[in-house]
Protein backbone atom coordinates (compact mmCIF):
# COMPACT_ATOMS: atom_id res chain seq x y z
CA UNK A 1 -106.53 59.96 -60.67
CA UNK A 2 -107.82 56.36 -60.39
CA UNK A 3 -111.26 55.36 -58.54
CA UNK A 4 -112.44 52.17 -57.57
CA UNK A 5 -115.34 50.77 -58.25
CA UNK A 6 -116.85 49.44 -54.98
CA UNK A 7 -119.09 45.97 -56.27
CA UNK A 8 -122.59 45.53 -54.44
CA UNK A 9 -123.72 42.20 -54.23
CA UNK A 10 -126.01 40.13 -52.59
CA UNK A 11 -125.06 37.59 -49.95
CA UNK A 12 -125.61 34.59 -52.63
CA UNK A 13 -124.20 36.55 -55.47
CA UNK A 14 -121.00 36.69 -53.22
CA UNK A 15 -120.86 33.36 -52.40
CA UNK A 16 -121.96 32.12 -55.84
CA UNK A 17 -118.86 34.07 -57.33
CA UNK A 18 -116.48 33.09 -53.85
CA UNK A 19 -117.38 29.52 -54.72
CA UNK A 20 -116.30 30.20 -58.64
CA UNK A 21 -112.97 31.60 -57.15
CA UNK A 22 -113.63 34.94 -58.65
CA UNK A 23 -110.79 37.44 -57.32
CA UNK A 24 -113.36 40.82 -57.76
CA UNK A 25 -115.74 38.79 -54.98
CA UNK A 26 -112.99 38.44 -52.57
CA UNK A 27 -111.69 41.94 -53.42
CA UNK A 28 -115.62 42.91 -52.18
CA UNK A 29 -115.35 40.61 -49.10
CA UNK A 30 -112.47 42.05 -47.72
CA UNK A 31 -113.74 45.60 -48.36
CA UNK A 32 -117.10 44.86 -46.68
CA UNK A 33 -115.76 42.51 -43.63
CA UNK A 34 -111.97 43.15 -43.01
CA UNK A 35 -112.64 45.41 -40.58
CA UNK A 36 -115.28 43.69 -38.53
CA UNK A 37 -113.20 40.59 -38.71
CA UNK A 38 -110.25 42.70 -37.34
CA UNK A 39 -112.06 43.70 -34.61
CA UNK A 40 -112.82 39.70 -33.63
CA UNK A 41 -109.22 38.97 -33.82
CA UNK A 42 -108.13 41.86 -31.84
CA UNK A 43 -110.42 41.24 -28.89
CA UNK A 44 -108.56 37.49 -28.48
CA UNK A 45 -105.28 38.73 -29.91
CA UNK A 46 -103.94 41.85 -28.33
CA UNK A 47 -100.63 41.90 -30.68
CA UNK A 48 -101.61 44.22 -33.69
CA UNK A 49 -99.12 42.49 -35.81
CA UNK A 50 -100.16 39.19 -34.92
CA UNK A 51 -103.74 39.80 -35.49
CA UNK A 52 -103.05 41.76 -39.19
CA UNK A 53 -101.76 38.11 -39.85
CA UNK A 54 -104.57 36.10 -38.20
CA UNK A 55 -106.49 38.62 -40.53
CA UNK A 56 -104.79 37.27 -43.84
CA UNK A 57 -104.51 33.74 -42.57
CA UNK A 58 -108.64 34.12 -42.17
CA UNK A 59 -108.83 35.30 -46.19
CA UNK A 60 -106.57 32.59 -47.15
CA UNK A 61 -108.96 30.12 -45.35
CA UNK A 62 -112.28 31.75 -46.61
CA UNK A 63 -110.94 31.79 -49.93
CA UNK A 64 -109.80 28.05 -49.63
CA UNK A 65 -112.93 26.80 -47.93
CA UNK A 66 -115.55 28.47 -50.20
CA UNK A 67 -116.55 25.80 -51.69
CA UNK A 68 -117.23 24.46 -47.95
CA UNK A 69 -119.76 26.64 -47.32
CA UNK A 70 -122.99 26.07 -46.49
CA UNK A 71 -126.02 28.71 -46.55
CA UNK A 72 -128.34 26.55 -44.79
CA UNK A 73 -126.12 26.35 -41.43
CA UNK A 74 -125.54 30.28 -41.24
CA UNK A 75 -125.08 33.42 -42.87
CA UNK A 76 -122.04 34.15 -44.69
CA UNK A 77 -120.29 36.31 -42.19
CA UNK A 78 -121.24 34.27 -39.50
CA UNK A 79 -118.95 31.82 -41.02
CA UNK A 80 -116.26 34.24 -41.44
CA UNK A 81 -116.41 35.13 -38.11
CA UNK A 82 -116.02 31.74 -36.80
CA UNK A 83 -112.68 30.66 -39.15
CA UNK A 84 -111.40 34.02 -37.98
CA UNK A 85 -112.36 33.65 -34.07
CA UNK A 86 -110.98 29.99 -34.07
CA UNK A 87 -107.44 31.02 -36.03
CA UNK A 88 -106.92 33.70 -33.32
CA UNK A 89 -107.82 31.11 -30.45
CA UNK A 90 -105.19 28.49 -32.14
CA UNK A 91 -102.63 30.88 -32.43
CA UNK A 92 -103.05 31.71 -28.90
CA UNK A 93 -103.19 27.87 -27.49
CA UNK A 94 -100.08 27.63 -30.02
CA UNK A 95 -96.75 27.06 -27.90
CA UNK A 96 -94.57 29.11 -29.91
CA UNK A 97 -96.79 32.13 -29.77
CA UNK A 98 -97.14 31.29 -25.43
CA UNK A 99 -93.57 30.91 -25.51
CA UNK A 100 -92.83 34.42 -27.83
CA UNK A 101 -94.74 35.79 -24.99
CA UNK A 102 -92.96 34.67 -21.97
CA UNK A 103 -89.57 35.51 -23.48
CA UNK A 104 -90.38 38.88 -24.24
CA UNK A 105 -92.28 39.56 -20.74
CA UNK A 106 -89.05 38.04 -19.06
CA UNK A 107 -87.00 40.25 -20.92
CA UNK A 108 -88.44 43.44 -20.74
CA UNK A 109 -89.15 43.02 -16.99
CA UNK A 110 -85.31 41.40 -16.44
CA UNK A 111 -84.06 45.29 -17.73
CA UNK A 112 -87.17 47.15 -16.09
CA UNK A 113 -86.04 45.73 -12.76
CA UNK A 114 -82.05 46.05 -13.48
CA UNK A 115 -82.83 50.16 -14.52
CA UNK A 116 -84.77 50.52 -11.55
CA UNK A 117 -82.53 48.87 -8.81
CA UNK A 118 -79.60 49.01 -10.76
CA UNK A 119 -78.80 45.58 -9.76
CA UNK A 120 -77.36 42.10 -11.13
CA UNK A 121 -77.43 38.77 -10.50
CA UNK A 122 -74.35 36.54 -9.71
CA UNK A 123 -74.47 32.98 -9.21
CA UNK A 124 -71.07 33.23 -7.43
CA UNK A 125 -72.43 35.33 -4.20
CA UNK A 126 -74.57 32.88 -2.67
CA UNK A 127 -72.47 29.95 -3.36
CA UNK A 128 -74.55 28.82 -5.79
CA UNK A 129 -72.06 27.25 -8.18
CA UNK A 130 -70.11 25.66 -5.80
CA UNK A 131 -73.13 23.83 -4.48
CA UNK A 132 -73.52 23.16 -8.24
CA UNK A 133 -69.94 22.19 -8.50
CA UNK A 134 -70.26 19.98 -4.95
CA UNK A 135 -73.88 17.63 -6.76
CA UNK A 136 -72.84 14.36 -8.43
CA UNK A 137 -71.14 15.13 -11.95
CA UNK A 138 -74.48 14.15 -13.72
CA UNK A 139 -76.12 16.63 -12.16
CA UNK A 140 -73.85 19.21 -12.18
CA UNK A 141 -73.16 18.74 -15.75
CA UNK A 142 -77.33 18.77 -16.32
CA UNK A 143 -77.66 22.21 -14.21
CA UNK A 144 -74.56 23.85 -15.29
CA UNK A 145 -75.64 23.38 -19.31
CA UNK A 146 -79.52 24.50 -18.79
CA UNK A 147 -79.25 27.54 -16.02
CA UNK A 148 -75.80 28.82 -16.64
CA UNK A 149 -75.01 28.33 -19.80
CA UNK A 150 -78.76 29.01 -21.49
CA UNK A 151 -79.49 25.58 -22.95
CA UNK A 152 -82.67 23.98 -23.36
CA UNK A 153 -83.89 20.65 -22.13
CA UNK A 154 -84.49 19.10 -25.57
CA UNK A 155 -80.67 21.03 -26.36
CA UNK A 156 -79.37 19.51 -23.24
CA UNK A 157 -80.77 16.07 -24.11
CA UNK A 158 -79.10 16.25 -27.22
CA UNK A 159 -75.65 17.64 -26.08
CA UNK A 160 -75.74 14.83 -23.31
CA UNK A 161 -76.81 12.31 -25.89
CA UNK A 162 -79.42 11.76 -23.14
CA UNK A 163 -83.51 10.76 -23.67
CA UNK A 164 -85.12 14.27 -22.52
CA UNK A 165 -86.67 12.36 -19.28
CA UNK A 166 -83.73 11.49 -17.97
CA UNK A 167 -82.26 15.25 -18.53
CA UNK A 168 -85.58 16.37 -16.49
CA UNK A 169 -85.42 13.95 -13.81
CA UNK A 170 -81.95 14.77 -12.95
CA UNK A 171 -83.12 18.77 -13.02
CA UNK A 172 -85.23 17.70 -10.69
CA UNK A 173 -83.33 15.70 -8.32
CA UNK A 174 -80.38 18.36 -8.30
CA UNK A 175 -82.83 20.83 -7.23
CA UNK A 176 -84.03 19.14 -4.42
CA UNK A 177 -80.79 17.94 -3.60
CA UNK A 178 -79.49 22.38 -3.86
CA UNK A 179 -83.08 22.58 -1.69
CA UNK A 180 -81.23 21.04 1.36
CA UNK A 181 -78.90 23.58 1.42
CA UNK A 182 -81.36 26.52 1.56
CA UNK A 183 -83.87 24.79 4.49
């Protein structure tokens, strides 16, 4: 049976040996303020994976910035706080983690709502492709590659050989063109 040997240091002694990129001083910073960090993260972050990541992201920074610290403009965990508080707002504000989250709300409530009403969409009952079908070819073409057939803009733009403005624009004038239809 192996024990550990928990290491008691002082605030400066920590930073001193944080600052000399000694591994037993990180080992002692994690032990005393992983948890309280957690909890930071968590309250911005509500994804449990996502914030055990945020978590080691925030000892990968601490560990690369000690040398950036400075006593005189706050404590020690204070500072920790802050690079782990402002990692879990970026990764929020970040568009692949806002777009993670819309896909997987979409999804989950697409098959909530199909199980419950036991219902499914087709384009084909309202008419809705052949109003497609009916708009000028560039806009068919545009509406028929992003809604029916699951491409992006930016993949659309690039199918079409087309700048991505012009693939929005005409998105946007073929729906208010299909609008017409529907007034």
């Amino acid at each position: 049976m192996t024990t550990t040997k928990k290491i008691s240091l002082s605030e400066d002694q920590l930073v001193l040996a944080l600052k000399a990129q000694d591994t037993n001083a990180m080992k002692a910073l994690y032990d005393m303020y992983s948890s309280s960090l957690f909890g930071v993260i968590s309250r911005i972050v509500s994804h449990t994976e996502v914030a055990e990541d945020i978590l080691q992201e925030t000892f990968l920074k601490i560990w690369n910035s000690a040398g950036h610290y400075d006593a005189t403009k706050g404590r020690l965990f204070t500072w920790m706080m802050n690079i782990a508080r402002n990692l879990a707002i970026d990764k929020l504000r970040s568009k692949d983690f806002k777009n993670a989250n819309k896909n997987q709300d979409i999804e989950n409530n697409v098959d909530f709502i199909d199980s419950q009403k036991d219902t499914t969409f087709n384009a084909d009952v309202i008419g809705l492709k052949d109003m497609v079908t009916a708009l000028k070819p560039e806009f068919n073409n545009v509406l028929n590659m992003v809604y029916f057939k699951g491409y992006t803009h930016v993949e659309a733009a690039e199918e079409l050989d087309l700048p991505l403005g012009t693939v929005k624009t005409r998105i946007r004038m073929a729906i208010m063109e299909l609008r017409k239809h529907f007034n």
